[in-house]
Protein backbone atom coordinates (compact mmCIF):
# COMPACT_ATOMS: atom_id res chain seq x y z
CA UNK A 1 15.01 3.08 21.81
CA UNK A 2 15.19 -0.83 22.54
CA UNK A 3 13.87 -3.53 19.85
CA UNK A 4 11.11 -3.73 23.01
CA UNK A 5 9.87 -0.20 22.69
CA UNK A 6 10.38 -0.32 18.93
CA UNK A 7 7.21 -2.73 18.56
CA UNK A 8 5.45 -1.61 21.89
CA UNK A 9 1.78 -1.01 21.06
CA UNK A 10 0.76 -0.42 24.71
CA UNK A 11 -2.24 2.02 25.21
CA UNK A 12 -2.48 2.21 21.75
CA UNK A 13 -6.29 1.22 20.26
CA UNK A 14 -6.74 -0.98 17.66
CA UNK A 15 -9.29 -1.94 15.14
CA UNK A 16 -8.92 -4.99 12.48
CA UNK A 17 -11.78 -5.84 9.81
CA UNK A 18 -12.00 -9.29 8.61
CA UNK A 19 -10.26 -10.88 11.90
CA UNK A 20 -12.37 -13.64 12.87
CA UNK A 21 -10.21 -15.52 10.49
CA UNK A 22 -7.20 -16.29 8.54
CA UNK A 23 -4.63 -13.14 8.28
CA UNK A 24 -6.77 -11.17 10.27
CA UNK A 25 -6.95 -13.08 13.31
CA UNK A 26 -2.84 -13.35 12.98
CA UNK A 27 -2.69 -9.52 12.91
CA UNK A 28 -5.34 -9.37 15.52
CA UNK A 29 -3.86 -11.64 18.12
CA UNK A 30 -0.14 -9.96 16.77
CA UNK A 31 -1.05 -6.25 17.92
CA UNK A 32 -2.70 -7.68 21.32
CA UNK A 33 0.44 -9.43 22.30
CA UNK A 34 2.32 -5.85 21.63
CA UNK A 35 0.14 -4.24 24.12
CA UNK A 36 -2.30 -3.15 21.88
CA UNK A 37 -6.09 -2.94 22.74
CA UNK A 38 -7.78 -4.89 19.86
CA UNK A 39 -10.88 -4.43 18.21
CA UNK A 40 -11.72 -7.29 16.76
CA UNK A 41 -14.17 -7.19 13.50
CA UNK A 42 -15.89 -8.90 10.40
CA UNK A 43 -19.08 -9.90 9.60
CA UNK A 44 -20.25 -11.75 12.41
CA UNK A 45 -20.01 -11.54 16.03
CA UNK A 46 -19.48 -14.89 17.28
CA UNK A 47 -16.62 -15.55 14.88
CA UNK A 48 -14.77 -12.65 16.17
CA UNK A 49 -15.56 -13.51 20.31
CA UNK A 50 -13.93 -16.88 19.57
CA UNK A 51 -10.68 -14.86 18.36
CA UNK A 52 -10.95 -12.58 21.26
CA UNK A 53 -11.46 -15.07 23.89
CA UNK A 54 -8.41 -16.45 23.02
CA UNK A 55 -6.40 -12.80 22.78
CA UNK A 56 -7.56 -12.51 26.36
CA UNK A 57 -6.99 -16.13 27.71
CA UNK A 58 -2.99 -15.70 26.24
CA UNK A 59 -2.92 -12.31 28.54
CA UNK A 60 -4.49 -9.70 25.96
CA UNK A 61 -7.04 -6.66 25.95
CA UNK A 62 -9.70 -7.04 22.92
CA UNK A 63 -13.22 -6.77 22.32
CA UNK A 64 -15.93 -7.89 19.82
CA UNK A 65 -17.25 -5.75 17.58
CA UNK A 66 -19.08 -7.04 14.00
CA UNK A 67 -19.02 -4.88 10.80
CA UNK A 68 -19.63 -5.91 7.16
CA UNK A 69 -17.96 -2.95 5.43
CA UNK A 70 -19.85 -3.25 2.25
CA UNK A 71 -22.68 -1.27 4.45
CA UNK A 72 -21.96 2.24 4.48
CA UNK A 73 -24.49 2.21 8.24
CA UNK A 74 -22.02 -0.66 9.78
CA UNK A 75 -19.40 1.59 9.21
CA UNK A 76 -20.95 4.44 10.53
CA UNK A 77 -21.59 2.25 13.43
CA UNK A 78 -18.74 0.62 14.50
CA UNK A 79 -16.66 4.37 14.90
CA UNK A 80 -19.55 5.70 16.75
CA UNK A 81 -19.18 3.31 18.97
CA UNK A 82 -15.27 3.23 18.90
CA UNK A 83 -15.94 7.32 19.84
CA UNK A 84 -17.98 6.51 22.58
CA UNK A 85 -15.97 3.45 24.10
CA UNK A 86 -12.60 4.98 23.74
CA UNK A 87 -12.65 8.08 21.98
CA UNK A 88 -9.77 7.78 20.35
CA UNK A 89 -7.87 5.34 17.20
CA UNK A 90 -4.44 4.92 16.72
CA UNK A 91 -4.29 2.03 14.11
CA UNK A 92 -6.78 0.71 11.52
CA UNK A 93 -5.65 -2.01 9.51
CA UNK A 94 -7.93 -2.42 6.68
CA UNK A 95 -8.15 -6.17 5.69
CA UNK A 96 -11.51 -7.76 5.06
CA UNK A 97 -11.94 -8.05 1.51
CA UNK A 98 -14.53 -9.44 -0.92
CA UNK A 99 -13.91 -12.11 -4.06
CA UNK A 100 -16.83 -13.72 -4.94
CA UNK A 101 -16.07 -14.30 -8.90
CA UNK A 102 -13.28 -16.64 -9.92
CA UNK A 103 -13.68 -17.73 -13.50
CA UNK A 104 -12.84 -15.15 -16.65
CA UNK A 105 -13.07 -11.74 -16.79
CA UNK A 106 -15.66 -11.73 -19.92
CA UNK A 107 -18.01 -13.55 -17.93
CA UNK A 108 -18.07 -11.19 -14.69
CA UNK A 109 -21.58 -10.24 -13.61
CA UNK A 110 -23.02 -6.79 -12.28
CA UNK A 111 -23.84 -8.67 -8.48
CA UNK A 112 -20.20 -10.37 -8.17
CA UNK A 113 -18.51 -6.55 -10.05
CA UNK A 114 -20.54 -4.68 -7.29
CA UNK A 115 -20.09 -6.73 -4.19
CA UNK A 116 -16.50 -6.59 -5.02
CA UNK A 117 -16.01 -3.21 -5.89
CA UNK A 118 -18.21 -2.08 -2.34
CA UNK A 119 -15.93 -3.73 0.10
CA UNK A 120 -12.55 -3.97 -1.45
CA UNK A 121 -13.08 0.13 -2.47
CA UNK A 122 -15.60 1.90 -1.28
CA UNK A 123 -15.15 0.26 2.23
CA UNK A 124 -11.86 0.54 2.46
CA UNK A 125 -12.25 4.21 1.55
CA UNK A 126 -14.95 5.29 3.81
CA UNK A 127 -13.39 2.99 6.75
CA UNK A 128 -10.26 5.20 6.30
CA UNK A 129 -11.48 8.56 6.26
CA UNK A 130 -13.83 7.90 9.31
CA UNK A 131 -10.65 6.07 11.26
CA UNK A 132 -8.28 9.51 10.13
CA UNK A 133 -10.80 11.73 11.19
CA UNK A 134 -10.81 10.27 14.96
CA UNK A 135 -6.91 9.57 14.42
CA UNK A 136 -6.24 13.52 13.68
CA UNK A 137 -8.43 14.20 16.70
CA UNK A 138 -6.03 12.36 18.74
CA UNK A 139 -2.94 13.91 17.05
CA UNK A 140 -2.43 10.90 14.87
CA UNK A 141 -2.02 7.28 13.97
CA UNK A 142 -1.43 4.42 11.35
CA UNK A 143 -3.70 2.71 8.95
CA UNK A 144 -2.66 -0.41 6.61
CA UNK A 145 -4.50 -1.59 3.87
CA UNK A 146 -4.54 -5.32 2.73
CA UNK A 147 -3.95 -5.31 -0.82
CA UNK A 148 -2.30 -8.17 -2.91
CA UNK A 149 0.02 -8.60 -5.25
CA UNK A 150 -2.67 -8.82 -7.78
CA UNK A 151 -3.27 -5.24 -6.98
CA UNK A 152 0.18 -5.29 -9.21
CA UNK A 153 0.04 -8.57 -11.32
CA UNK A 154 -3.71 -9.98 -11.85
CA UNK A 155 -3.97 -12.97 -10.87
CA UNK A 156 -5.71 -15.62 -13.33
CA UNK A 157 -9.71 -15.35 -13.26
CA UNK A 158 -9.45 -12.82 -10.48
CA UNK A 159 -9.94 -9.56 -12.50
CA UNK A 160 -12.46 -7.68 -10.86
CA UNK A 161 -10.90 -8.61 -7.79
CA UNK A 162 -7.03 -7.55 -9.11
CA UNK A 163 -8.85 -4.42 -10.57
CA UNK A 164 -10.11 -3.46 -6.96
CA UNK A 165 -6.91 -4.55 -4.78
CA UNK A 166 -5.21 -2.27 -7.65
CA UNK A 167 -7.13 0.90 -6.84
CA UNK A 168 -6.06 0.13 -2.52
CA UNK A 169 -2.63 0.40 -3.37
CA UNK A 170 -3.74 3.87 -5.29
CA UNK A 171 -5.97 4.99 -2.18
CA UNK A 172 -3.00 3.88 0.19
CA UNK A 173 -0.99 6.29 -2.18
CA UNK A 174 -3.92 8.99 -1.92
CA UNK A 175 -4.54 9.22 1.99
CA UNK A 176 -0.62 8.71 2.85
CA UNK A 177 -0.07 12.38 0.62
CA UNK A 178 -2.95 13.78 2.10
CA UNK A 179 -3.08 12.50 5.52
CA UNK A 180 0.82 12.95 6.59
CA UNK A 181 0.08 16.78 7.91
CA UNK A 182 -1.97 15.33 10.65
CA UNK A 183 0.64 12.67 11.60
CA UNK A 184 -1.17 9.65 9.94
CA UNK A 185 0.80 7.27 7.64
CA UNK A 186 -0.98 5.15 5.61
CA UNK A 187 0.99 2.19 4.07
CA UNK A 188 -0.67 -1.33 1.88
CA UNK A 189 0.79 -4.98 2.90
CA UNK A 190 0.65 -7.01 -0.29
CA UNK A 191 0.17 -10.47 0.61
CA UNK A 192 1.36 -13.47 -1.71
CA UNK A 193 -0.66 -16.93 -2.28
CA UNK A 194 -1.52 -17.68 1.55
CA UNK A 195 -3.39 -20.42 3.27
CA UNK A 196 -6.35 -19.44 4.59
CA UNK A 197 -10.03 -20.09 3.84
CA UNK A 198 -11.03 -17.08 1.50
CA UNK A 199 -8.06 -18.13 -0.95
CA UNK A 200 -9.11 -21.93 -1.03
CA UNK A 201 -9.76 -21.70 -4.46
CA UNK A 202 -6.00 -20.89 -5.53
CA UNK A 203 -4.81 -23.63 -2.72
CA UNK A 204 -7.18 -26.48 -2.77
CA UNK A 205 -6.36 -26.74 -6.31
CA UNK A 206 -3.71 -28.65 -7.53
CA UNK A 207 -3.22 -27.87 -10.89
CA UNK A 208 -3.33 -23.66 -10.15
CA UNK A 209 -1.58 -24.48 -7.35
CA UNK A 210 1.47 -25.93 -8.77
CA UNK A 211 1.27 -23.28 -11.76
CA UNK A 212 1.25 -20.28 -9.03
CA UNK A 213 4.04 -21.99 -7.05
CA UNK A 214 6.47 -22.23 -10.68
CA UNK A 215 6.19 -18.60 -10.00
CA UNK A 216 7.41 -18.14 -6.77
CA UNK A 217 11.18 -18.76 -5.62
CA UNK A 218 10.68 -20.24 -2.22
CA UNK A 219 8.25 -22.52 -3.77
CA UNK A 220 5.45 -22.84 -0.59
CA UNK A 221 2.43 -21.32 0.11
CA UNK A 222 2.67 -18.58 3.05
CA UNK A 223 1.01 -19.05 6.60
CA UNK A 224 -1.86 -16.74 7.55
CA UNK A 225 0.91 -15.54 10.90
CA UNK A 226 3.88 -14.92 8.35
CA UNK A 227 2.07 -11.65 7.18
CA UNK A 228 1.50 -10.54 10.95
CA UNK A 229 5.02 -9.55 11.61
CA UNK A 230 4.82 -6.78 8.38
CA UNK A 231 1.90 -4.91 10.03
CA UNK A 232 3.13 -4.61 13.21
CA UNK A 233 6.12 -3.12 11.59
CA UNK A 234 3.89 -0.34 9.70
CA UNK A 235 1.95 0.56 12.98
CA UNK A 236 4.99 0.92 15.62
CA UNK A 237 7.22 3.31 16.16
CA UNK A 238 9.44 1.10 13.99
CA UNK A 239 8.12 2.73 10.56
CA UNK A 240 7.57 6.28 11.60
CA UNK A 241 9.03 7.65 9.02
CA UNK A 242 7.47 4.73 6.26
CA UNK A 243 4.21 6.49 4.64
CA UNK A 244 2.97 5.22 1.14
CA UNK A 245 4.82 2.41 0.73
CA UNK A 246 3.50 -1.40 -0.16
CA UNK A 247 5.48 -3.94 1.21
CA UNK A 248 5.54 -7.45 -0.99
CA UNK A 249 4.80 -10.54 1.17
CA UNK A 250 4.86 -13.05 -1.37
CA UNK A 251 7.99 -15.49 -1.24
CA UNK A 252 9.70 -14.09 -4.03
CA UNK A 253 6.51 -13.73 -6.30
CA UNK A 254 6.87 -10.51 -7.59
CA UNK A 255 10.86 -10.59 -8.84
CA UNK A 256 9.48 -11.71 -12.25
């Protein structure tokens, strides 16, 4: 098999949460130019026609569809509708995520704790049992969870959020044992400090800033498209025999 047909996605149907945006949109606009069929999702619809507008301008298939997955109907939803459309899914990449609480752990209310805890778990979870069940229909597939490296190290005034990424890296664990006997691997990318929007709080600041970079050997920040290139590893024929793994993303962060 050629490097080509290593990474070739064509025919294959795709659906991304949190892509109007930042990593998302990378992985998004990544799988499309594989071949890929692209469903592009978060929140709300226009942001996620801009992204796939441009997949289709630069030559790519992709559609529109908006889901919040801290609503257990959305969910329900959006795979009904994947059913219908296309009845089949051969890659779910699991990577809109909540944090709405950065400040210390002690001070964490019930609304930020619960917000947190029903996207970044309970979404994740119910987004990848519904995308296995039409992915063992089909005779199989690949999902990838967004974690962090938090998930292994919390990060400063981020605990409910390191708490949740923590328990994705356990669920990727969970559904890769379970799921393998229908063909489905299940792997986590575990993204260091990046530059996009929903981590403005970590970059915009100078002072964390430079106190998260004395951490991290190649000293820089990562772009939104430098965590692309991991997922399209986990969901080609590339990594098919990868299944429970996390791969670090982080510029060195993790070494110690």
């Amino acid at each position: 098999m050629s490097n080509q047909q290593l990474f070739d996605l064509t025919g294959k149907v795709a659906l991304v949460t949190g892509a109007s945006r930042g990593i998302g949109e990378h992985i998004a606009k990544t799988l499309a130019q594989s071949g890929a069929h692209v469903i592009v999702s978060s929140r709300k619809l226009e942001g996620c026609q801009l992204v796939v507008d441009q997949i289709i301008e630069a030559g790519g298939n992709a559609q529109a569809i908006p889901c919040h997955i801290g609503e257990m109907d959305q969910i329900d939803s959006i795979f009904a509708q994947i059913e219908k459309e296309h009845g089949r899914l051969d890659i779910l990449v699991n990577n809109a995520a909540a944090n709405p609480y950065f400040g210390h752990i002690l001070e964490t209310d019930l609304s930020a704790f619960q917000k947190t805890v029903d996207v970044n778990i309970r979404g994740y979870f119910f987004m990848s049992t519904q995308g296995a069940k039409l992915m063992k229909e089909s005779g199989g597939g690949a999902i990838v969870n967004v974690a962090s490296i938090n998930g292994v190290t919390p990060g400063d005034f981020q605990g409910i959020y390191s708490i949740t990424k923590a328990a994705v890296i356990s669920m990727t664990k969970a559904f890769a044992k379970e799921c393998a006997q229908f063909n489905i691997r299940v792997n986590a990318l575990l993204p260091g400090a990046t530059d996009t929007k929903f981590a403005s709080t970590l970059v915009n600041n100078p002072q964390i800033l430079k106190q998260a970079m004395a951490h991290v050997p190649m000293k820089r920040v990562a772009e939104p498209g430098e965590m692309a290139g991991t997922v399209l590893y986990l969901v080609s024929n590339a990594s098919t025999y990868t299944t429970g793994t996390s791969i670090n993303v982080d510029g060195g962060y993790l070494i110690g």
